[in-house]
C-alpha atoms as a PDB file:
ATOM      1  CA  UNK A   1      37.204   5.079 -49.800  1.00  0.00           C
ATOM      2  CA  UNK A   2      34.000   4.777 -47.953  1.00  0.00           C
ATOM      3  CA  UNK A   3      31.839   1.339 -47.677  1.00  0.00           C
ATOM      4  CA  UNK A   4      28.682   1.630 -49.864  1.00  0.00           C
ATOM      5  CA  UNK A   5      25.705   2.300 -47.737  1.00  0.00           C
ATOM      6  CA  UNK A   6      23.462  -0.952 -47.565  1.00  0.00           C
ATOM      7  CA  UNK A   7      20.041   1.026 -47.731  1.00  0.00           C
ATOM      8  CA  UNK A   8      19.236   3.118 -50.696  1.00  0.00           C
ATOM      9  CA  UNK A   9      18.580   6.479 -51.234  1.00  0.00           C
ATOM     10  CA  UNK A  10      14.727   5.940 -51.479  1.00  0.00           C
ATOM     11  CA  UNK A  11      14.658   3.761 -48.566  1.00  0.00           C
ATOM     12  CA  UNK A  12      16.231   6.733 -46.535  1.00  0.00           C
ATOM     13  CA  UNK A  13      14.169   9.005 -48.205  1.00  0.00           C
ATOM     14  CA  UNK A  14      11.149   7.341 -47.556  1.00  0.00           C
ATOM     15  CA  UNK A  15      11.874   6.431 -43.644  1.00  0.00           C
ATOM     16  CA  UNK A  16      12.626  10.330 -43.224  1.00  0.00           C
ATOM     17  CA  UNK A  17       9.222  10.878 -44.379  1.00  0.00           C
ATOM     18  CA  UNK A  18       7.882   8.189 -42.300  1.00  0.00           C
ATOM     19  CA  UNK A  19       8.778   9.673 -39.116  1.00  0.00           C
ATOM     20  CA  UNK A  20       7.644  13.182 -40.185  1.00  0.00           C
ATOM     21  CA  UNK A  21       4.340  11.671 -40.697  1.00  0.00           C
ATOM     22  CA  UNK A  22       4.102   8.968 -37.930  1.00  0.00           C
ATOM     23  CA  UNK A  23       6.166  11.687 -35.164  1.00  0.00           C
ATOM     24  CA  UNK A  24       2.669  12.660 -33.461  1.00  0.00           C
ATOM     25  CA  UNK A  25       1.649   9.437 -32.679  1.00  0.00           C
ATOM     26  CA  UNK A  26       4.208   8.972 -30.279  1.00  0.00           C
ATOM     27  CA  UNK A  27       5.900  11.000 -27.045  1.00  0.00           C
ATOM     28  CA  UNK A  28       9.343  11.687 -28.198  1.00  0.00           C
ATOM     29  CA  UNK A  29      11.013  11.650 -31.635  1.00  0.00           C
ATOM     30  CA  UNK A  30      13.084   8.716 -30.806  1.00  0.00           C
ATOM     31  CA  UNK A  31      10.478   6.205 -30.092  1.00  0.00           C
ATOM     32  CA  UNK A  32       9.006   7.404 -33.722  1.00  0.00           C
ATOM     33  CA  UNK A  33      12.229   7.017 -35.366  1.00  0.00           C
ATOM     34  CA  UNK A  34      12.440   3.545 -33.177  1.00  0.00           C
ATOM     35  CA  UNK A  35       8.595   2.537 -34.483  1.00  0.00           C
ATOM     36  CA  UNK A  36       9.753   3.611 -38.293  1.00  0.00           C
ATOM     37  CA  UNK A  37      13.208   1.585 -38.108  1.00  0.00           C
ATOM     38  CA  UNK A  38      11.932  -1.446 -36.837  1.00  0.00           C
ATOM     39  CA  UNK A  39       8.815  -1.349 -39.764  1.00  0.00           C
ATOM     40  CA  UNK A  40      11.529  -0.509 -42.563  1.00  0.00           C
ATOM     41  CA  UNK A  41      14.226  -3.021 -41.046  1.00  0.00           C
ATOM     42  CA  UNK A  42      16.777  -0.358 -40.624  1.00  0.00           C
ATOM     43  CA  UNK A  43      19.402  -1.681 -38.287  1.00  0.00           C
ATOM     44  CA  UNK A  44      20.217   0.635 -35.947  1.00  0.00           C
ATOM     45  CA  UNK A  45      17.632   3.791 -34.902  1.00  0.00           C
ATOM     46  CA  UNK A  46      21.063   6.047 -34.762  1.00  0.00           C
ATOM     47  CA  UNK A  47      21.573   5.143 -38.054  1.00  0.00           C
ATOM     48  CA  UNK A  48      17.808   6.961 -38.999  1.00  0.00           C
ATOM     49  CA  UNK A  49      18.642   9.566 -36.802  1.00  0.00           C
ATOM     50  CA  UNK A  50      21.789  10.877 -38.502  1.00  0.00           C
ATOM     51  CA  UNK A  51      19.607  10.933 -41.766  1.00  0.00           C
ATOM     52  CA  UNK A  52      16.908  12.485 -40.639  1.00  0.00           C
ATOM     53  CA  UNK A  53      19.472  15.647 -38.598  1.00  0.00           C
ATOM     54  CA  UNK A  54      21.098  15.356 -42.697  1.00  0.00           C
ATOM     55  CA  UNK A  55      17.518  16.404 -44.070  1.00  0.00           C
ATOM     56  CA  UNK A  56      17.308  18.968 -41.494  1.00  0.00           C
ATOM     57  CA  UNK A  57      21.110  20.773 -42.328  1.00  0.00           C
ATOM     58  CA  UNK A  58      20.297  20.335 -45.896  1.00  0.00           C
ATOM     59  CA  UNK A  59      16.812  21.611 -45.418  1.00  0.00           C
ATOM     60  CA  UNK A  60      18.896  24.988 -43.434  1.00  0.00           C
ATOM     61  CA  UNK A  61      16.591  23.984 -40.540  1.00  0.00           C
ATOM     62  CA  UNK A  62      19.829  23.050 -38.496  1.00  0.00           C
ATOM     63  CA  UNK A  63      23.575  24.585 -38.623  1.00  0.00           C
ATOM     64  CA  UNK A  64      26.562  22.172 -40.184  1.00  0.00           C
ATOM     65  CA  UNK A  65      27.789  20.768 -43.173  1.00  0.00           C
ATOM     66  CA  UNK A  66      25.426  19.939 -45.874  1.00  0.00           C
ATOM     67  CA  UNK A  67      25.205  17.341 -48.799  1.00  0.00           C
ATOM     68  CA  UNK A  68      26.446  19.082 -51.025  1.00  0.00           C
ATOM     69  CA  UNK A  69      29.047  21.291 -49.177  1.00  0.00           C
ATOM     70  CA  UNK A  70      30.480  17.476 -47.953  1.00  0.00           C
ATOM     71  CA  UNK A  71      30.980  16.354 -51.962  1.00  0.00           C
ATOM     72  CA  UNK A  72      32.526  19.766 -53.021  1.00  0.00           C
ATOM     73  CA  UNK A  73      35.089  18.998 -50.008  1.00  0.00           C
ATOM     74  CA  UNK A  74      35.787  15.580 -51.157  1.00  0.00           C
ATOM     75  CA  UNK A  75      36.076  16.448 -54.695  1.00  0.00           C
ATOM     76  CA  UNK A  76      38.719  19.705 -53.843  1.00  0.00           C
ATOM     77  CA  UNK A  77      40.630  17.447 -51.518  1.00  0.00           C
ATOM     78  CA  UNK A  78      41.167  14.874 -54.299  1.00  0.00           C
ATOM     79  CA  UNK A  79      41.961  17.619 -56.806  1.00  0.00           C
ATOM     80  CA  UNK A  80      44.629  19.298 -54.269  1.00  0.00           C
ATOM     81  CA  UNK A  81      46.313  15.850 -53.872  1.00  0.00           C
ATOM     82  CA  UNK A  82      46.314  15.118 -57.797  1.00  0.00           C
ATOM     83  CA  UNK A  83      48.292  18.863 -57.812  1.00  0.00           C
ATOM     84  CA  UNK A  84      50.363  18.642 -55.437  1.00  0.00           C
ATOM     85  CA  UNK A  85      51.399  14.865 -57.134  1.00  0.00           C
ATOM     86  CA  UNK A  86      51.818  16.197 -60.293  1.00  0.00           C
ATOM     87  CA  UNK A  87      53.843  19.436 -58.549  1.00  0.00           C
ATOM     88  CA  UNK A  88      56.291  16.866 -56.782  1.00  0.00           C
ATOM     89  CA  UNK A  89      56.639  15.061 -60.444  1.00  0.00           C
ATOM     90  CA  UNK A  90      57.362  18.437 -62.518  1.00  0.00           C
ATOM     91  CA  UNK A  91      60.034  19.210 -59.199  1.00  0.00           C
ATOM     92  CA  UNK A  92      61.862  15.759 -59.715  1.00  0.00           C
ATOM     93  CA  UNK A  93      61.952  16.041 -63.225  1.00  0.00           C
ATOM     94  CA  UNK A  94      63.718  19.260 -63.404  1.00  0.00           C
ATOM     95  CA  UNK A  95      66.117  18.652 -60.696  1.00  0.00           C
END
């Protein structure tokens, strides 16, 4: 299972916006997202740049997986390995 993100969903939300806003100030998208994560106290810049490319697949804006495309994955996965569980179980049992 995945480690809890430490920053919360408004906090991401909210530095996304930031660098929307503040990107025109500055030469290069990076050294906005740079300016924003140091303000916020976001680690890492990467870490603001993978949400900010997740807005933009979400958004259709760029190709990949989206938000919601990534949760209906997870939750099939689990599902197939719950059946195929319960398929080994009903296999035992009438051998």
């Amino acid at each position: 299972m995945a480690r809890p993100s430490p920053y919360p969903v408004e906090l991401r939300k909210r530095a996304v916006r930031m660098v929307a806003e503040v990107r025109s100030d500055y030469d290069t998208e990076w050294s906005a997202m740079k300016a924003v994560a140091a303000k916020l106290g976001i680690g890492s810049t990467e870490t603001l740049r993978k949400w900010i490319r997740q807005v933009q697949v979400d958004n259709g804006a760029r190709p990949g997986t989206t938000t919601e495309e990534s949760a209906e994955l997870k939750r099939l996965r689990r599902e197939n390995a719950e059946l195929k569980l319960a398929n080994e179980i009903l296999k035992a049992a009438s051998a």
